[in-house]
PDB file of N, CA and C in Angstrom:
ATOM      1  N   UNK A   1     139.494 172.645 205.502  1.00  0.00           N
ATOM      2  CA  UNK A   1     139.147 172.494 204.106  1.00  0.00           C
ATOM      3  C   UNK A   1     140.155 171.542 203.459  1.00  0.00           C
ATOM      4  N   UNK A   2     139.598 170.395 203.248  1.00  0.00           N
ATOM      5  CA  UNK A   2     140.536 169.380 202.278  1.00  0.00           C
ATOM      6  C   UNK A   2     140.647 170.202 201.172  1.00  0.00           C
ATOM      7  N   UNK A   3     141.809 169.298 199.725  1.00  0.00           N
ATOM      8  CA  UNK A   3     142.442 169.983 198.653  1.00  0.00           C
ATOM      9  C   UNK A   3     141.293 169.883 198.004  1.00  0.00           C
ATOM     10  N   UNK A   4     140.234 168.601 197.760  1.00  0.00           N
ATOM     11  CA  UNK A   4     139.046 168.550 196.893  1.00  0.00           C
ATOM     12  C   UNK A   4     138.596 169.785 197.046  1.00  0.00           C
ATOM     13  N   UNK A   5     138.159 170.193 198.361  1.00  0.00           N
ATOM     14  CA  UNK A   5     137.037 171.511 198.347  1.00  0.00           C
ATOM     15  C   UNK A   5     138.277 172.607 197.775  1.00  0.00           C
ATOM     16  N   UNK A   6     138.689 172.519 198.378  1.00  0.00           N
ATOM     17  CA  UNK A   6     139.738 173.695 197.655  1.00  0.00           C
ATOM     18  C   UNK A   6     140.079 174.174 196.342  1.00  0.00           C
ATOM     19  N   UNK A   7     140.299 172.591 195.844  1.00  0.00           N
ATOM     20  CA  UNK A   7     140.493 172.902 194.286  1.00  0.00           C
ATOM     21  C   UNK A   7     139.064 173.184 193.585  1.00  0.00           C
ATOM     22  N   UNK A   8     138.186 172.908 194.254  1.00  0.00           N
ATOM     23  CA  UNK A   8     136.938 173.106 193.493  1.00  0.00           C
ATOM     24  C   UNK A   8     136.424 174.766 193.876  1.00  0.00           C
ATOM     25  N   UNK A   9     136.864 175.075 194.918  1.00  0.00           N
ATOM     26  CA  UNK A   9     136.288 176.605 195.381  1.00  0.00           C
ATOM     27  C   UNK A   9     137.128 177.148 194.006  1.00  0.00           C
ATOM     28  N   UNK A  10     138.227 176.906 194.001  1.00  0.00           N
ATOM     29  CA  UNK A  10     138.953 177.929 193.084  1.00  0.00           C
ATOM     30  C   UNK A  10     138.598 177.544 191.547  1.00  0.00           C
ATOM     31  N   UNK A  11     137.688 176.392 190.948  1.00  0.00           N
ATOM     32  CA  UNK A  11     137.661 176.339 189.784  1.00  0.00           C
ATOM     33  C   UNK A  11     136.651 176.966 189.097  1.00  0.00           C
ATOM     34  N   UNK A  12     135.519 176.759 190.335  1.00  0.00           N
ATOM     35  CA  UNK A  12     134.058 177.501 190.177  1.00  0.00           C
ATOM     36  C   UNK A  12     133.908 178.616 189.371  1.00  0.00           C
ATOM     37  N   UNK A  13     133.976 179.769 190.142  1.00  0.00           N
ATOM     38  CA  UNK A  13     134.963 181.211 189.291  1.00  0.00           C
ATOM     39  C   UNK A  13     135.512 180.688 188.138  1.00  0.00           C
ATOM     40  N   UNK A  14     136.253 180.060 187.876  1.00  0.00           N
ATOM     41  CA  UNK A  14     137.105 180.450 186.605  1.00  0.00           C
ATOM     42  C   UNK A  14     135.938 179.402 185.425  1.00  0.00           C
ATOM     43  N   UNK A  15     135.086 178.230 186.015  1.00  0.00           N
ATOM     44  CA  UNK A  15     134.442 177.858 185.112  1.00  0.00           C
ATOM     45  C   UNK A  15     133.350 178.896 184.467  1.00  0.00           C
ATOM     46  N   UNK A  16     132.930 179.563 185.485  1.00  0.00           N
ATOM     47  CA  UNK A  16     131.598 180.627 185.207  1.00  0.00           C
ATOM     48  C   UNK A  16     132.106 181.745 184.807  1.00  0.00           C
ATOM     49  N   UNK A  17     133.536 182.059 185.015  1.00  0.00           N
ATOM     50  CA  UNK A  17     134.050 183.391 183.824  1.00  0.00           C
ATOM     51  C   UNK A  17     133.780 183.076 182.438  1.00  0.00           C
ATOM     52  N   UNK A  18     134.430 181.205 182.529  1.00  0.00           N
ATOM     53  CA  UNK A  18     134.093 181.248 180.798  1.00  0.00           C
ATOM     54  C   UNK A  18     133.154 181.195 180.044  1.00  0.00           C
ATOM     55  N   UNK A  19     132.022 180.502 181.397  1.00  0.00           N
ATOM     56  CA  UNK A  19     130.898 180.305 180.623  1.00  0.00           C
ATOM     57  C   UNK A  19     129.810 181.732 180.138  1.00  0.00           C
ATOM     58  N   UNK A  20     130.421 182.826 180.734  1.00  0.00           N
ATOM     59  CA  UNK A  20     129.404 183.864 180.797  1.00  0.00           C
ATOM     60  C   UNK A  20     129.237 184.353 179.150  1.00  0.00           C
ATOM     61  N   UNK A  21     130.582 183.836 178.545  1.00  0.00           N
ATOM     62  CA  UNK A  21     130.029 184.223 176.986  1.00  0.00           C
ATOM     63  C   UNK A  21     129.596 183.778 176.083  1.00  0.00           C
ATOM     64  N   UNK A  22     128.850 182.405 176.957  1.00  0.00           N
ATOM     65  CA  UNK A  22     128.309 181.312 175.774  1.00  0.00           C
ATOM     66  C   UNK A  22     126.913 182.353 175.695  1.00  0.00           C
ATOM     67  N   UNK A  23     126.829 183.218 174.849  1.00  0.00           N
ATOM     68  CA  UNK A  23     125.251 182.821 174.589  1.00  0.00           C
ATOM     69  C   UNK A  23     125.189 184.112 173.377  1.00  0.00           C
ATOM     70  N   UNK A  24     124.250 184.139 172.798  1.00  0.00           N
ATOM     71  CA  UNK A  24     123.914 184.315 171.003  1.00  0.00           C
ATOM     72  C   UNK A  24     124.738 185.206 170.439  1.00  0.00           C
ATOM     73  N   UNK A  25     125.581 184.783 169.470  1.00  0.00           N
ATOM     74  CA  UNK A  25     126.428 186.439 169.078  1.00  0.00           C
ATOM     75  C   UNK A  25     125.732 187.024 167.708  1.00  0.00           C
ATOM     76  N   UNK A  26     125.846 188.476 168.326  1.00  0.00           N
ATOM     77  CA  UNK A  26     125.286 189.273 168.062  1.00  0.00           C
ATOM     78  C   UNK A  26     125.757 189.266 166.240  1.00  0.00           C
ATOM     79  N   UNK A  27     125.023 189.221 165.201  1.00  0.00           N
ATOM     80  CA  UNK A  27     125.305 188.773 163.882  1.00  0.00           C
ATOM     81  C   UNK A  27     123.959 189.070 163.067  1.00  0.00           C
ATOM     82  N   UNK A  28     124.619 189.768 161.589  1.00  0.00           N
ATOM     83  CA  UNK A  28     123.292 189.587 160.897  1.00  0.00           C
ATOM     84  C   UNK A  28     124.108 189.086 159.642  1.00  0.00           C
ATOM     85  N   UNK A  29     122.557 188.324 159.323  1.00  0.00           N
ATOM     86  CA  UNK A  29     122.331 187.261 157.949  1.00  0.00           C
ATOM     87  C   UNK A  29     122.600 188.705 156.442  1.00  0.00           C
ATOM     88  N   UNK A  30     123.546 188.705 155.891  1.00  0.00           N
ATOM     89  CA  UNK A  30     123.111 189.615 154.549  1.00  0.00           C
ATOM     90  C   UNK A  30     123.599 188.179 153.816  1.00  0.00           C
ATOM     91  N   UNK A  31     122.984 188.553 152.646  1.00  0.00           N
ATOM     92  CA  UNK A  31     123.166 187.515 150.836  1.00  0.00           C
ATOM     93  C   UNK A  31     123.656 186.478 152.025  1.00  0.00           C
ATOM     94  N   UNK A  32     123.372 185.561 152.998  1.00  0.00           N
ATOM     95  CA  UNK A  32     123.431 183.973 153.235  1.00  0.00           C
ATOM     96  C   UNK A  32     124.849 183.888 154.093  1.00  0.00           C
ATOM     97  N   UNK A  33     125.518 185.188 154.483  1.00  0.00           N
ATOM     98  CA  UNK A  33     126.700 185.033 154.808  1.00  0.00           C
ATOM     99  C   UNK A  33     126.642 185.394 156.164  1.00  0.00           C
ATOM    100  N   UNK A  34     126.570 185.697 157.605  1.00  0.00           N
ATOM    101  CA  UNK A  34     126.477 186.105 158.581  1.00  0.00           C
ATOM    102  C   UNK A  34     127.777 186.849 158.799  1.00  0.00           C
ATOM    103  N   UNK A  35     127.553 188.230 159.146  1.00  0.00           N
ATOM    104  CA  UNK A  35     128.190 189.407 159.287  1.00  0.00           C
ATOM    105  C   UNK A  35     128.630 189.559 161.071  1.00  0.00           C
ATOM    106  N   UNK A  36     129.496 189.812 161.476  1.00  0.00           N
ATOM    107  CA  UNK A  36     129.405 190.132 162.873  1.00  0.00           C
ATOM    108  C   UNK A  36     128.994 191.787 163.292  1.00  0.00           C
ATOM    109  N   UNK A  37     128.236 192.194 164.111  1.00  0.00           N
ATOM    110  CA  UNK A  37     127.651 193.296 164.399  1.00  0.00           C
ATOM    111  C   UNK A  37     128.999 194.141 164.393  1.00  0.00           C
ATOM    112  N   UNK A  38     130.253 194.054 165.318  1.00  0.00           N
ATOM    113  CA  UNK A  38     130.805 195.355 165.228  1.00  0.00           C
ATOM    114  C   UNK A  38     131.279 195.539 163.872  1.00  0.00           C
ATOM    115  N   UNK A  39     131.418 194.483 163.180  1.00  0.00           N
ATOM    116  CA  UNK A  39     131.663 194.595 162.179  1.00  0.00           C
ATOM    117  C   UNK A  39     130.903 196.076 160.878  1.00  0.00           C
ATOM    118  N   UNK A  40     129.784 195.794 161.025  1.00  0.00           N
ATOM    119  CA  UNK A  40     128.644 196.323 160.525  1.00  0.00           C
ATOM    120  C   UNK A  40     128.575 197.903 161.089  1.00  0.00           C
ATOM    121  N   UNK A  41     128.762 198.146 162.823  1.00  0.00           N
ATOM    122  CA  UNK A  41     129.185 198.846 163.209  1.00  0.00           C
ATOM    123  C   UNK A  41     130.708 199.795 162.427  1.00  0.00           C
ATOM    124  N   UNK A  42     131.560 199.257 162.604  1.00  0.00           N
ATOM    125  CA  UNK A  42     132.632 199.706 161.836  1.00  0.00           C
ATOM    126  C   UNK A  42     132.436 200.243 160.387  1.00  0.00           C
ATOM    127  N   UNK A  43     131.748 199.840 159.551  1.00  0.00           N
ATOM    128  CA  UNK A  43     131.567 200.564 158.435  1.00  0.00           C
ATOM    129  C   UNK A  43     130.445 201.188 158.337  1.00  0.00           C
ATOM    130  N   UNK A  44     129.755 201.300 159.280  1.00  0.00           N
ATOM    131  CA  UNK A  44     128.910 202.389 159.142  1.00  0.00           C
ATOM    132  C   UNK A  44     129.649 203.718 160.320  1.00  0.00           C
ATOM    133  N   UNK A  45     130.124 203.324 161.005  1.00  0.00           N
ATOM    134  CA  UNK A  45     131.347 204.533 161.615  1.00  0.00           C
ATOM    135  C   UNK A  45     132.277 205.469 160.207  1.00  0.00           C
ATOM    136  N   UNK A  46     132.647 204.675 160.015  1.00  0.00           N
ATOM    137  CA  UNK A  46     133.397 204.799 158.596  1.00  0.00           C
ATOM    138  C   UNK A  46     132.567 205.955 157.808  1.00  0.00           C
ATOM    139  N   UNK A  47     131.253 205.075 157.558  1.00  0.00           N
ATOM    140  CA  UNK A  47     130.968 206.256 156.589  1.00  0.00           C
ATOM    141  C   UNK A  47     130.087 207.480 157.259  1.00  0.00           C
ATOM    142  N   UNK A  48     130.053 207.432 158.183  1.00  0.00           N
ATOM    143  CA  UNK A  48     129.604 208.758 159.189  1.00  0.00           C
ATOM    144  C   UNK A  48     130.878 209.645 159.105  1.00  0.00           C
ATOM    145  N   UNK A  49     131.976 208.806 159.542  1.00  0.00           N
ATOM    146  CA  UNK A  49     133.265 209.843 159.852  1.00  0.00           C
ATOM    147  C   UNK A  49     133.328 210.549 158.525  1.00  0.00           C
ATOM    148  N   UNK A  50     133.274 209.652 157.261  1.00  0.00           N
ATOM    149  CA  UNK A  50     133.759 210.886 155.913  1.00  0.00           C
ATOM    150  C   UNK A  50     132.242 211.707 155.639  1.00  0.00           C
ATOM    151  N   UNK A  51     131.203 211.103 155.831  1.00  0.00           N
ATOM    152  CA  UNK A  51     130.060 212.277 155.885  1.00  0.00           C
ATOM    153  C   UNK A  51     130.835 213.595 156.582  1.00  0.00           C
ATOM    154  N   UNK A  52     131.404 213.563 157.819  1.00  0.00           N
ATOM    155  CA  UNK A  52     131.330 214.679 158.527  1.00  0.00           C
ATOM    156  C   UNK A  52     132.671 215.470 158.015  1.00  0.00           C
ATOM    157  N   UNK A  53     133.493 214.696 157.220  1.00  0.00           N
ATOM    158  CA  UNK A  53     134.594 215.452 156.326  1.00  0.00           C
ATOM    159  C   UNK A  53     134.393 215.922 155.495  1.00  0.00           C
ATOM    160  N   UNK A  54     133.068 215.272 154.791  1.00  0.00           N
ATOM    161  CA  UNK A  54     132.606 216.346 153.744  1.00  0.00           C
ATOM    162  C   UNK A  54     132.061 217.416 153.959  1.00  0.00           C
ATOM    163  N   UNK A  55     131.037 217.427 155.302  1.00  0.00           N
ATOM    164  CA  UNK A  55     130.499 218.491 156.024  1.00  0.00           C
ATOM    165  C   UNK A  55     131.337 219.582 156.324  1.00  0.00           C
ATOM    166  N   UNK A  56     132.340 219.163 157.118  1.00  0.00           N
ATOM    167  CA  UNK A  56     133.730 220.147 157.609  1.00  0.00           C
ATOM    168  C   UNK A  56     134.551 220.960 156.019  1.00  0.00           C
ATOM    169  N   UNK A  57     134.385 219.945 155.281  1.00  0.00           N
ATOM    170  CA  UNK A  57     134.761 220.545 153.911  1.00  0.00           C
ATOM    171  C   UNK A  57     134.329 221.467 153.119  1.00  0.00           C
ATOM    172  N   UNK A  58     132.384 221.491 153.521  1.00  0.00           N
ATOM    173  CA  UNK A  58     131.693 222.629 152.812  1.00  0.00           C
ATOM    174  C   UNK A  58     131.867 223.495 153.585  1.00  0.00           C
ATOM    175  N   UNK A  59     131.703 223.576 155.071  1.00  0.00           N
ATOM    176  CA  UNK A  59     131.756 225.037 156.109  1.00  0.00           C
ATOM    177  C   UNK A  59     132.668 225.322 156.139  1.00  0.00           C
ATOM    178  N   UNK A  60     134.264 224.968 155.890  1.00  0.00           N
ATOM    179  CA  UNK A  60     135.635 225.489 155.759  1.00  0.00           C
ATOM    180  C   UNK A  60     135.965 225.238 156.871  1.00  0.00           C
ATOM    181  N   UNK A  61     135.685 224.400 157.851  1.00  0.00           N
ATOM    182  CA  UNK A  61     136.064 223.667 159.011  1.00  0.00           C
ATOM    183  C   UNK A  61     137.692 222.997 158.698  1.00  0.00           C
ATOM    184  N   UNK A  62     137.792 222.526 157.386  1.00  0.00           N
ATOM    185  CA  UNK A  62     138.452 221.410 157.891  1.00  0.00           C
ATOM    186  C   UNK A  62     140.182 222.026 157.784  1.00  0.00           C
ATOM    187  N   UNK A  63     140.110 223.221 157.495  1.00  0.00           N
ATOM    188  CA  UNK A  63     141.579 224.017 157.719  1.00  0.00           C
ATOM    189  C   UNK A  63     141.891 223.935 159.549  1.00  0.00           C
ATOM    190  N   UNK A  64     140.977 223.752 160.248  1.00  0.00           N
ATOM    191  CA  UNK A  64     141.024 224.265 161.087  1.00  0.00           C
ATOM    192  C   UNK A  64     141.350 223.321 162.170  1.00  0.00           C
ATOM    193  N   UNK A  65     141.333 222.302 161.676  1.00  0.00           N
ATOM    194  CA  UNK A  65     141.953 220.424 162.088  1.00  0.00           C
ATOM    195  C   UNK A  65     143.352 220.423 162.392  1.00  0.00           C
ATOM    196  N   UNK A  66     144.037 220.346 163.182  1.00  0.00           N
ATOM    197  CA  UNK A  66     145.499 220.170 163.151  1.00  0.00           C
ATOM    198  C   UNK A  66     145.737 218.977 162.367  1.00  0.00           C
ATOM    199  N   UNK A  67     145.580 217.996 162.809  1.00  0.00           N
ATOM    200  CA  UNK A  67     146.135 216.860 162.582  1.00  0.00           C
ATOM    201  C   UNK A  67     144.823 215.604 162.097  1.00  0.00           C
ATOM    202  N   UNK A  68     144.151 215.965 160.752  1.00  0.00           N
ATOM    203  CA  UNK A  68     143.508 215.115 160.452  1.00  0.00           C
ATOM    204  C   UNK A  68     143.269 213.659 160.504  1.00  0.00           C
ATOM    205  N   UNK A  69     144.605 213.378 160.667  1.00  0.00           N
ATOM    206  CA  UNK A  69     145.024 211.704 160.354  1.00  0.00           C
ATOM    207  C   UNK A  69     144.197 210.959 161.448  1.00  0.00           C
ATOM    208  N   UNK A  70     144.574 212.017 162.825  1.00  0.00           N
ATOM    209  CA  UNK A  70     144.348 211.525 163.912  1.00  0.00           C
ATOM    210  C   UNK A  70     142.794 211.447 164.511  1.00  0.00           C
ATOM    211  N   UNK A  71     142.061 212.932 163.727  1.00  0.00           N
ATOM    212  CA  UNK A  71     140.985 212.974 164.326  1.00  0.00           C
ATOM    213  C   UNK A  71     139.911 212.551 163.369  1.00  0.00           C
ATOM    214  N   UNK A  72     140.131 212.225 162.227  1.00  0.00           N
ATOM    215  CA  UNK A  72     139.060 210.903 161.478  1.00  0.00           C
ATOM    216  C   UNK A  72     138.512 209.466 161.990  1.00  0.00           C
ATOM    217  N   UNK A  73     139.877 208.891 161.833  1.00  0.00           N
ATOM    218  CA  UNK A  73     139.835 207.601 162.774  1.00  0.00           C
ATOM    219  C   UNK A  73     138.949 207.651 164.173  1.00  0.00           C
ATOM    220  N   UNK A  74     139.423 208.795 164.787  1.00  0.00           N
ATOM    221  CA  UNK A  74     138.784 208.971 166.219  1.00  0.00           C
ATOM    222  C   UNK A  74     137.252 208.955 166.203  1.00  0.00           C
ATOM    223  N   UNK A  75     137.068 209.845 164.967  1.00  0.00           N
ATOM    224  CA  UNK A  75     135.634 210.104 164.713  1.00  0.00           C
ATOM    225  C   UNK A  75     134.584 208.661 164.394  1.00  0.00           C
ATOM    226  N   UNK A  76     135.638 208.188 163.495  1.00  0.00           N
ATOM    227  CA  UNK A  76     134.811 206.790 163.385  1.00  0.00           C
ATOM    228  C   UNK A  76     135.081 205.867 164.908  1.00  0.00           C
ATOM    229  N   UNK A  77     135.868 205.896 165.407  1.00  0.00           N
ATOM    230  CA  UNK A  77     135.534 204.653 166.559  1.00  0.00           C
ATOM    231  C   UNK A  77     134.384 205.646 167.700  1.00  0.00           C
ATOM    232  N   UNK A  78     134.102 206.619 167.370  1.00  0.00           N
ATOM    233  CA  UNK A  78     133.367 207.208 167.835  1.00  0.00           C
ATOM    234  C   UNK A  78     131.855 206.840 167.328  1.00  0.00           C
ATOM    235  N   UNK A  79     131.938 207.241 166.460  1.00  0.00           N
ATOM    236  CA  UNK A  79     130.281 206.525 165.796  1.00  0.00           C
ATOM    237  C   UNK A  79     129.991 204.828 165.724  1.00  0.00           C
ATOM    238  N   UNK A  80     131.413 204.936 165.436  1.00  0.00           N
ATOM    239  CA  UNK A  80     131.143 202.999 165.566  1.00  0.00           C
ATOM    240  C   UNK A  80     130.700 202.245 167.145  1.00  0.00           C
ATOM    241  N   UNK A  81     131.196 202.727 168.198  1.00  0.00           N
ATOM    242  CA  UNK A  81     131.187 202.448 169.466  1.00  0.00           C
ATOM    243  C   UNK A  81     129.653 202.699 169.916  1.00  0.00           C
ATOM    244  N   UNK A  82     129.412 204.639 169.134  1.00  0.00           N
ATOM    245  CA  UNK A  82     127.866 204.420 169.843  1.00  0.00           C
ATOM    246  C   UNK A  82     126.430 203.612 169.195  1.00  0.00           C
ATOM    247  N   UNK A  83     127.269 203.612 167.889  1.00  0.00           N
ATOM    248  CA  UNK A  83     126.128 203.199 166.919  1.00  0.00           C
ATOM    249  C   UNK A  83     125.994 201.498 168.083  1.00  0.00           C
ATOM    250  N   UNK A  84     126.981 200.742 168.788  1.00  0.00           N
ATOM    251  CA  UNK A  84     127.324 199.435 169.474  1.00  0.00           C
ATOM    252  C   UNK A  84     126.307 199.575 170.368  1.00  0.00           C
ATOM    253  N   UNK A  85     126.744 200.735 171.332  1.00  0.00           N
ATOM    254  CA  UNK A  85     125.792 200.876 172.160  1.00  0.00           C
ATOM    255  C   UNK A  85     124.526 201.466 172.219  1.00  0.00           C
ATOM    256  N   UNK A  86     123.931 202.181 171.267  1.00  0.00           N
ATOM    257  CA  UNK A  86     122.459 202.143 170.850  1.00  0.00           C
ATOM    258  C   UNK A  86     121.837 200.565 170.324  1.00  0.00           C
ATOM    259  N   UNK A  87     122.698 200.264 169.614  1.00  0.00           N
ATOM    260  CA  UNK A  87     122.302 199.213 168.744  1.00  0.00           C
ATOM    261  C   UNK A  87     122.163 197.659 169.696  1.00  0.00           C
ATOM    262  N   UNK A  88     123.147 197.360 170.589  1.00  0.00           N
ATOM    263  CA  UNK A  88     123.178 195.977 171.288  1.00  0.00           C
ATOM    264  C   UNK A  88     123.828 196.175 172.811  1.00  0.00           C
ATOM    265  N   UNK A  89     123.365 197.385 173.691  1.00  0.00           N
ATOM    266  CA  UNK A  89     123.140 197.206 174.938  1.00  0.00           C
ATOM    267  C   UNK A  89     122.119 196.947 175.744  1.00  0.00           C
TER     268      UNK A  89
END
């Protein structure tokens, strides 16, 4: 194997890693501005997670939380992630 083939075996791969993410990103049009999906994702996580704090708040759940700080946030990358994968897998 000359260096030509060589250098080209090894560029192949790395050209088609990059190219694998050319293609449509995932985006919606609101008022003329294009939004990125996780984006959209993320605040609708958001407002699922405090829905379910208010929920936990009427059943008297939410005494029962150690460490709120931690398990809100969680809750939203939780809804945000599946709302991702219902939404654009």
């Amino acid at each position: 194997m000359n260096s030509v083939q060589r250098m080209s075996a090894m560029t192949m791969p790395m050209l088609l890693g990059a190219v694998v993410g050319c293609q449509r990103a995932p985006t919606f049009n609101i008022m003329g501005s294009f939004f990125p999906a996780w984006l959209i994702c993320m605040v609708a996580g958001t407002i699922l997670a405090s829905v379910v704090n208010g929920l936990f708040v009427r059943l008297g759940l939410n005494t029962e939380i150690i460490w709120p700080v931690i398990v809100y946030p969680c809750l939203a990358v939780l809804f945000a992630c599946a709302l991702w994968l219902v939404s654009f897998s």
